[in-house]
C-alpha atoms as a PDB file:
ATOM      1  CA  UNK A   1     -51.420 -48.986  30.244  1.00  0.00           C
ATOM      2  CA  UNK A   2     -55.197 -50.565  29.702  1.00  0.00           C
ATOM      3  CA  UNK A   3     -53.907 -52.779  27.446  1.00  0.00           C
ATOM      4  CA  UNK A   4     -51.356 -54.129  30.148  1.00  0.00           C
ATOM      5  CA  UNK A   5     -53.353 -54.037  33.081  1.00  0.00           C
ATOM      6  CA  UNK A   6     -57.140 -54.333  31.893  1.00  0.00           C
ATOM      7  CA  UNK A   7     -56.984 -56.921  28.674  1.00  0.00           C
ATOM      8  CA  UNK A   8     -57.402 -59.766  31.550  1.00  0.00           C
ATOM      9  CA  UNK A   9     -61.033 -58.148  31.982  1.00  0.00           C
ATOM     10  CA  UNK A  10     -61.674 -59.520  27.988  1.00  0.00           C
ATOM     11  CA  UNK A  11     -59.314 -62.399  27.934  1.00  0.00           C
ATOM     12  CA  UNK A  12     -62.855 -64.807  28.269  1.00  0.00           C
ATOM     13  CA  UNK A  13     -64.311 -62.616  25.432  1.00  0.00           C
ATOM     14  CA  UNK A  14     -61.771 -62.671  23.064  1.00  0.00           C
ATOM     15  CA  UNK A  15     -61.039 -66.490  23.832  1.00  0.00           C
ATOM     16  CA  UNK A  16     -64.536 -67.309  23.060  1.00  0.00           C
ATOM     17  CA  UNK A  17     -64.391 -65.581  19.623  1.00  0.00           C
ATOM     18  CA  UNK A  18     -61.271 -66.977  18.758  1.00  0.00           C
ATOM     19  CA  UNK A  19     -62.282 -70.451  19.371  1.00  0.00           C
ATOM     20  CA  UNK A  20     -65.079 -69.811  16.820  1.00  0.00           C
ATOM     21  CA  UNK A  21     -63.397 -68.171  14.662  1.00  0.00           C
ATOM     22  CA  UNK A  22     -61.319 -71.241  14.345  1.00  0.00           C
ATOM     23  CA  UNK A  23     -64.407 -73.864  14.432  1.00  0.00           C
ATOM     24  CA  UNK A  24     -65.550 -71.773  11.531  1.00  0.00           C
ATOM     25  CA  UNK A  25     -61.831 -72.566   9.684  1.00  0.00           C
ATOM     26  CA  UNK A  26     -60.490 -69.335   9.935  1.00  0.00           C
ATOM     27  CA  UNK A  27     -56.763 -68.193  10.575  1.00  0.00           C
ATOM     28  CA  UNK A  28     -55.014 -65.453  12.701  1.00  0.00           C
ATOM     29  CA  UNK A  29     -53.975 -64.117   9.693  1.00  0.00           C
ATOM     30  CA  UNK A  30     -57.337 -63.620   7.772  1.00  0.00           C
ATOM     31  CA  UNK A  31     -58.952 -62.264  11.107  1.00  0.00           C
ATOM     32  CA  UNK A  32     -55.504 -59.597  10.748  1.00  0.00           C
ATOM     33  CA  UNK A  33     -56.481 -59.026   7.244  1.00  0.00           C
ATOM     34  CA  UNK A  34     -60.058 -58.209   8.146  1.00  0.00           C
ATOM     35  CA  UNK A  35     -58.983 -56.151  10.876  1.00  0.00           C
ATOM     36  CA  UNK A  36     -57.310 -54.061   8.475  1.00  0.00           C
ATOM     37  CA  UNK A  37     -60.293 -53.482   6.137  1.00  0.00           C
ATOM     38  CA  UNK A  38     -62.340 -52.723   8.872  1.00  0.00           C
ATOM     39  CA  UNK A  39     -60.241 -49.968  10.022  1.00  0.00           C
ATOM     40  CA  UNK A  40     -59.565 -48.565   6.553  1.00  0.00           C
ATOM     41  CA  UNK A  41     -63.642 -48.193   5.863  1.00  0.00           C
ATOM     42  CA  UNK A  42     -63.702 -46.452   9.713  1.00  0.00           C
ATOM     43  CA  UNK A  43     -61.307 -43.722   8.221  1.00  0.00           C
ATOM     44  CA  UNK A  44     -62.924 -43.530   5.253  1.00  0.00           C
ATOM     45  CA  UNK A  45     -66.115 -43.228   6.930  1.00  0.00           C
ATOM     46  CA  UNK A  46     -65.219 -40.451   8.672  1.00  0.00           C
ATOM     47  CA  UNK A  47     -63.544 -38.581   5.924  1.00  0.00           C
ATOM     48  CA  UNK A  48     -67.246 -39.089   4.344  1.00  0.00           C
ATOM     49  CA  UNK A  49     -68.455 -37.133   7.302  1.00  0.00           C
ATOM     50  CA  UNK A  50     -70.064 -40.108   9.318  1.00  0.00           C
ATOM     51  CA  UNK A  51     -68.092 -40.156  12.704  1.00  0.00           C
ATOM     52  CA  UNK A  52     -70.337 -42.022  14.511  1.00  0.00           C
ATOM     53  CA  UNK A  53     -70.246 -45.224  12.548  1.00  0.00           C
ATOM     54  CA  UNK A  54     -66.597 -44.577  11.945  1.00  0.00           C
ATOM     55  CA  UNK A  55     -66.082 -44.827  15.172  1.00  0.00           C
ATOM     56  CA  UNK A  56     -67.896 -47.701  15.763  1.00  0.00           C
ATOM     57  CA  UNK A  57     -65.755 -49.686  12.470  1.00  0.00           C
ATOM     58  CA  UNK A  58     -62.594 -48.619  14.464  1.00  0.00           C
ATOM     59  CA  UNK A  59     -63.154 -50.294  17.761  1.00  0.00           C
ATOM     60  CA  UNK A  60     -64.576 -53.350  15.842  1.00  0.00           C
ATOM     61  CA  UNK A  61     -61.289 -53.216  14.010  1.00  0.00           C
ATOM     62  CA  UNK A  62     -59.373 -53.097  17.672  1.00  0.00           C
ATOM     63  CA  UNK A  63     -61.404 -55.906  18.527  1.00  0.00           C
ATOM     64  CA  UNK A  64     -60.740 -58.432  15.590  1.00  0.00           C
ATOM     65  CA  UNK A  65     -56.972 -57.217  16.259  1.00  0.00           C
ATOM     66  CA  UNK A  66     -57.456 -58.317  19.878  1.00  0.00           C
ATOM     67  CA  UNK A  67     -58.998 -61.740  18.667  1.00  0.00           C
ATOM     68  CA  UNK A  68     -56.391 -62.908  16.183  1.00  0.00           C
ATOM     69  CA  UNK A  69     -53.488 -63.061  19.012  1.00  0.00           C
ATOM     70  CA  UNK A  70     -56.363 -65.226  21.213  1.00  0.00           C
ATOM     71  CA  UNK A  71     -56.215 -67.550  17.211  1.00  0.00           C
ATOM     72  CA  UNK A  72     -52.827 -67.742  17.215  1.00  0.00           C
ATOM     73  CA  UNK A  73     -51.783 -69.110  20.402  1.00  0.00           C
ATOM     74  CA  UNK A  74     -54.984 -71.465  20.361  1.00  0.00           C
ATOM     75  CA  UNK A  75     -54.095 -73.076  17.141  1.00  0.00           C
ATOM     76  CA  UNK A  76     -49.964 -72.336  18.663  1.00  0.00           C
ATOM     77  CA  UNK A  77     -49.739 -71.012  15.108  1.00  0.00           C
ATOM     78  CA  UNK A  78     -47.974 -67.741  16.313  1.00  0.00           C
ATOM     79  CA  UNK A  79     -45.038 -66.153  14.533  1.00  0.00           C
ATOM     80  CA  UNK A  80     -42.730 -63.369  13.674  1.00  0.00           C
ATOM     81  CA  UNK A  81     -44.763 -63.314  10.145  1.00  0.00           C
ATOM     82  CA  UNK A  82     -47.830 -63.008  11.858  1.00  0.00           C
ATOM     83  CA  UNK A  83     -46.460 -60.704  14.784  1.00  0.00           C
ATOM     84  CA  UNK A  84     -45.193 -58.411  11.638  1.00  0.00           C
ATOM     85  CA  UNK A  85     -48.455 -58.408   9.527  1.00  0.00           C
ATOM     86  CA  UNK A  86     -50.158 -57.211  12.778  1.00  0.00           C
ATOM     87  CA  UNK A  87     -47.989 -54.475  13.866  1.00  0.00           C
ATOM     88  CA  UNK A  88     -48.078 -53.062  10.043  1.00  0.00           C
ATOM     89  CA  UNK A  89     -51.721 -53.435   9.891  1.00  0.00           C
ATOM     90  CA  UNK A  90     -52.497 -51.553  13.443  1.00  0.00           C
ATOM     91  CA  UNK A  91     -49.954 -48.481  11.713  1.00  0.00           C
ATOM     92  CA  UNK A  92     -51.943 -48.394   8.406  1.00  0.00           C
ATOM     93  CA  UNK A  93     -55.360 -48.340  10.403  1.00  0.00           C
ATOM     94  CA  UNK A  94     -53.912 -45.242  12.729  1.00  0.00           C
ATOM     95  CA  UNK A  95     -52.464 -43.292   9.464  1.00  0.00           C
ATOM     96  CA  UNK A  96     -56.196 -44.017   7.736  1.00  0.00           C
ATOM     97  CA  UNK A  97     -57.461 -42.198  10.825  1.00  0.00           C
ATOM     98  CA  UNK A  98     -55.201 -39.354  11.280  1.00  0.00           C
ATOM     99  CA  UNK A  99     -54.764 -38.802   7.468  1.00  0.00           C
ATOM    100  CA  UNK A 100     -58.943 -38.325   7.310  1.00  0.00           C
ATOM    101  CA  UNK A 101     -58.836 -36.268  10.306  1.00  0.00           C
ATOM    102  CA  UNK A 102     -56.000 -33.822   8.664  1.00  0.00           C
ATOM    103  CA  UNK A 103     -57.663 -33.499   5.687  1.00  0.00           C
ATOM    104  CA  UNK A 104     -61.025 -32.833   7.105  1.00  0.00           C
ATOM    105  CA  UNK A 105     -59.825 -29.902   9.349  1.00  0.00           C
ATOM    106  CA  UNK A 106     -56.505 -28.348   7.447  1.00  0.00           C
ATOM    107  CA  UNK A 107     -56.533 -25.873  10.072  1.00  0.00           C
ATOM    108  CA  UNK A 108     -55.174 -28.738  12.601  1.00  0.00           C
ATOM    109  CA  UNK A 109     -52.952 -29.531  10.454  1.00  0.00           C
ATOM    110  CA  UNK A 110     -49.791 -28.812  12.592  1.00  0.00           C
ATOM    111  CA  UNK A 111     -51.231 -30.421  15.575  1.00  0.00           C
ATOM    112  CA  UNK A 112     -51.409 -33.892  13.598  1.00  0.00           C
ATOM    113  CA  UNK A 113     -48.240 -33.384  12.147  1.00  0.00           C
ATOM    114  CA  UNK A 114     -47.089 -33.591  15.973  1.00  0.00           C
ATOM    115  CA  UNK A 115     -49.123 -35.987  16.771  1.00  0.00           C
ATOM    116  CA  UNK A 116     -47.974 -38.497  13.824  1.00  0.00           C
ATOM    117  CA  UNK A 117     -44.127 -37.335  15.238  1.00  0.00           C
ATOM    118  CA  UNK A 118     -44.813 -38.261  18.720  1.00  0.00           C
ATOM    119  CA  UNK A 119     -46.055 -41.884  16.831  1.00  0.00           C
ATOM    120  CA  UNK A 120     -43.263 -42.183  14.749  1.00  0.00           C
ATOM    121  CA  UNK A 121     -41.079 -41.527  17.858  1.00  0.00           C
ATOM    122  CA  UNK A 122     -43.056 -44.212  20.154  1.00  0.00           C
ATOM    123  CA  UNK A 123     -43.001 -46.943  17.415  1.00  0.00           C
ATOM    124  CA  UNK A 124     -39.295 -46.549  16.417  1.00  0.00           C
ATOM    125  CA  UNK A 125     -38.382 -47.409  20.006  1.00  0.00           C
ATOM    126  CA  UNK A 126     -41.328 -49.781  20.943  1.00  0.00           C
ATOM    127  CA  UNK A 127     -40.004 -51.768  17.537  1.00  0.00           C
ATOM    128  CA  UNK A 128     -36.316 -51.369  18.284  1.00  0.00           C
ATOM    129  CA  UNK A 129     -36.465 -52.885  21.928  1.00  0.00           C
ATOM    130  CA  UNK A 130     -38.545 -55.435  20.448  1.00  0.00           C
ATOM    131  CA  UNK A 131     -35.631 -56.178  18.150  1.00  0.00           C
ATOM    132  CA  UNK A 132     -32.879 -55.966  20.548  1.00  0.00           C
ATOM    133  CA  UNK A 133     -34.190 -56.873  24.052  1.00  0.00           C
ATOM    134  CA  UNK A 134     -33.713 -60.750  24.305  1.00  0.00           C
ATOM    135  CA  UNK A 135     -37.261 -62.595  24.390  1.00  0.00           C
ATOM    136  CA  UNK A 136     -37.436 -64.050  27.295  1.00  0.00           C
ATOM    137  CA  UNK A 137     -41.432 -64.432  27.665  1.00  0.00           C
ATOM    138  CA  UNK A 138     -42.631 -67.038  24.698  1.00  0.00           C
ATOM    139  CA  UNK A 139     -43.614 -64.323  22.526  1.00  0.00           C
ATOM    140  CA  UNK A 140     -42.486 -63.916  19.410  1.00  0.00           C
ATOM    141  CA  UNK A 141     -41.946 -60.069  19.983  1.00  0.00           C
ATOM    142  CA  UNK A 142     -40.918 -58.235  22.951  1.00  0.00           C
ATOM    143  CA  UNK A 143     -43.622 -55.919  23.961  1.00  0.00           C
ATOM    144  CA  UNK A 144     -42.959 -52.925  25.994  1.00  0.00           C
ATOM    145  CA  UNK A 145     -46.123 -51.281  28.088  1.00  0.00           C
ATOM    146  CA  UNK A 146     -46.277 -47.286  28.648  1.00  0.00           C
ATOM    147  CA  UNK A 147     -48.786 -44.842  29.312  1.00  0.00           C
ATOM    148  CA  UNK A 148     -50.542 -44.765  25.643  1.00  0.00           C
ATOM    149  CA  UNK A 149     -50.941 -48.300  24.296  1.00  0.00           C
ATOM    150  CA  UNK A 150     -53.557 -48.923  21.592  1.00  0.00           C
ATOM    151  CA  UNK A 151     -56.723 -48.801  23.658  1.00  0.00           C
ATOM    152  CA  UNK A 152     -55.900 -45.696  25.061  1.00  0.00           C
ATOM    153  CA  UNK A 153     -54.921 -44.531  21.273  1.00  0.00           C
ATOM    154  CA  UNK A 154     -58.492 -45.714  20.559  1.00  0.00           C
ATOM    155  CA  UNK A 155     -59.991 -43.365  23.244  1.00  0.00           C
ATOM    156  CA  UNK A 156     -58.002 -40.601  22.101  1.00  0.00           C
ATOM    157  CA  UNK A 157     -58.820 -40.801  18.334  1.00  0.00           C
ATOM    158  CA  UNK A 158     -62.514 -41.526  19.080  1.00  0.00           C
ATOM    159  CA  UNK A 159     -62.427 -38.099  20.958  1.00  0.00           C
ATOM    160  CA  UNK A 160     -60.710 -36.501  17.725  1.00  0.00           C
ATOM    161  CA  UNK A 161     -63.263 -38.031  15.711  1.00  0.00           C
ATOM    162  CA  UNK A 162     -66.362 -37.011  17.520  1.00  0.00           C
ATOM    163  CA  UNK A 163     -65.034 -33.278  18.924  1.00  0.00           C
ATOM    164  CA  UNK A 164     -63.442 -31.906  16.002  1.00  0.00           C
ATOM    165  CA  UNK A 165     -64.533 -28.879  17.631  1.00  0.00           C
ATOM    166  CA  UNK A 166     -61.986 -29.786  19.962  1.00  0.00           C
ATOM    167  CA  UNK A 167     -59.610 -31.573  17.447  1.00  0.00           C
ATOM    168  CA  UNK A 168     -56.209 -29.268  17.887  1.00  0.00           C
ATOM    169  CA  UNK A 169     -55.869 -29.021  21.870  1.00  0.00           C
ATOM    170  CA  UNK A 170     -57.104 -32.984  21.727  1.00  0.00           C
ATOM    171  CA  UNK A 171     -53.789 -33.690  19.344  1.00  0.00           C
ATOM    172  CA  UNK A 172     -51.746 -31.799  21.112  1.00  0.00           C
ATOM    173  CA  UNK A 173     -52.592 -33.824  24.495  1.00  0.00           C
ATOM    174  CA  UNK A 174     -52.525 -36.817  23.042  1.00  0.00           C
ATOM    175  CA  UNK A 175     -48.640 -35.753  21.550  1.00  0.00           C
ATOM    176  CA  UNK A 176     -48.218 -34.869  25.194  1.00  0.00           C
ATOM    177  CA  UNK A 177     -49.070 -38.745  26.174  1.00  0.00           C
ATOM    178  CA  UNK A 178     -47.421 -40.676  23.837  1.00  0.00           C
ATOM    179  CA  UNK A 179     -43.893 -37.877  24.748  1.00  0.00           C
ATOM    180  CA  UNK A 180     -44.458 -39.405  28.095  1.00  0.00           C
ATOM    181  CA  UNK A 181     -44.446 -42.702  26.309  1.00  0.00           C
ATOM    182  CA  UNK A 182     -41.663 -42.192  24.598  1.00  0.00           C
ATOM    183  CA  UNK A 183     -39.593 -41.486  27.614  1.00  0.00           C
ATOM    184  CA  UNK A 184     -40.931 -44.373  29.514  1.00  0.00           C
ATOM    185  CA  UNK A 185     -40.010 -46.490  27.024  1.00  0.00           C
ATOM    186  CA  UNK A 186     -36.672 -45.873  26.485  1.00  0.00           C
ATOM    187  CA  UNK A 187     -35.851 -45.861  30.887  1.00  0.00           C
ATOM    188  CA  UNK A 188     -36.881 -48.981  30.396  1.00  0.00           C
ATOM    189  CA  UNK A 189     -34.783 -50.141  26.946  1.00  0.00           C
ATOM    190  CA  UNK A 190     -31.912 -48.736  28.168  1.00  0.00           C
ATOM    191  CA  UNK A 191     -32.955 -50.487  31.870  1.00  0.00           C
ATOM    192  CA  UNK A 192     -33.304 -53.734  29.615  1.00  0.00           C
ATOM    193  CA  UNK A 193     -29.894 -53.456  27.538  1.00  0.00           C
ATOM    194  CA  UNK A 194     -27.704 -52.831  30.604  1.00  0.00           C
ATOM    195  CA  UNK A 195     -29.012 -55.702  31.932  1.00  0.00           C
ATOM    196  CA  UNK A 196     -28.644 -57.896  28.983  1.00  0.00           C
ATOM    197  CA  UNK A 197     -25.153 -56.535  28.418  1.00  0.00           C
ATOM    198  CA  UNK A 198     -23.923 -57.533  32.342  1.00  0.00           C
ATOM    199  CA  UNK A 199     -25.859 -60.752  31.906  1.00  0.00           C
ATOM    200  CA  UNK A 200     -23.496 -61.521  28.921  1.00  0.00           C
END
């Protein structure tokens, strides 16, 4: 939802980067690849027991992640390679969070099992529509909005990370969210397919 309605807010500032980024001779793809280490130390981090800076590695990972789209359709270098690496990447860096949180506080375990579910469910039909919903937009991939998109995944695991004391009832509303996600999504893939089918 933030990341459909609020990016225009940081359009300017992730522009800006980009665009020096690629004076400096960088590509979308190394800014993906850093993206990715950066989120892997943040989990890491916190599974050393330092949740404030891991915190702080995680949104700088969001925001590199944020900056390599603004690369690729400056330099009009986008596609489905790149649009791949970057969904893969944004997975790893959630499972390097979650994974750290679960093995930090086994007694939440069952609450992150349902929480990496209720991910597993979201992605599966986020990346299926992608595949199957003609792209009629310029992108490379079809991208569906919903209620929990990756900044508000950012909020939520920030919470987890700095309220373990909280950690279980925190999972379990999050699960709640992306459910609600899940549901939206597919009104709106089967919405999509219908359409596509009559338009044939």
């Amino acid at each position: 939802m933030l990341d459909a309605h609020g990016r225009k807010h940081f359009d300017l500032l992730f522009d800006r980067t980009a665009s020096c980024f690629l004076v400096w001779g960088l590509n979308p793809n190394q800014v993906t690849a850093a993206a990715l280490a950066v989120g892997l130390c943040s989990g890491l981090t916190l599974y050393l027991g330092f949740p404030l800076p891991a915190v702080a590695l995680l949104w700088l990972s969001g925001f590199l992640d944020a900056v390599d789209g603004s690369m690729a359709r400056q330099s009009e270098t986008s596609s489905l390679t790149g649009a791949l690496f970057d969904i893969v990447s944004d997975r790893i860096v959630e499972l390097s969070i979650f994974w750290a949180l679960a093995l930090l506080y086994p007694g939440c375990l069952y609450a992150m099992l349902g929480l990496l579910t209720a991910v597993l469910l979201s992605m599966t039909v986020f990346l299926t529509t992608g595949m199957l919903v003609d792209k009629t937009s310029g992108k490379s991939f079809y991208y569906q909005a919903g209620l929990m998109e990756r900044t508000e995944g950012f909020i939520a695991s920030s919470l987890m990370m700095l309220l373990p004391q909280w950690l279980t009832p925190l999972a379990w509303l999050y699960t709640a969210l992306i459910g609600v996600t899940v549901v939206q999504r597919l009104a709106e893939a089967v919405r999509l397919l219908n359409q596509q089918k009559h338009e044939v």
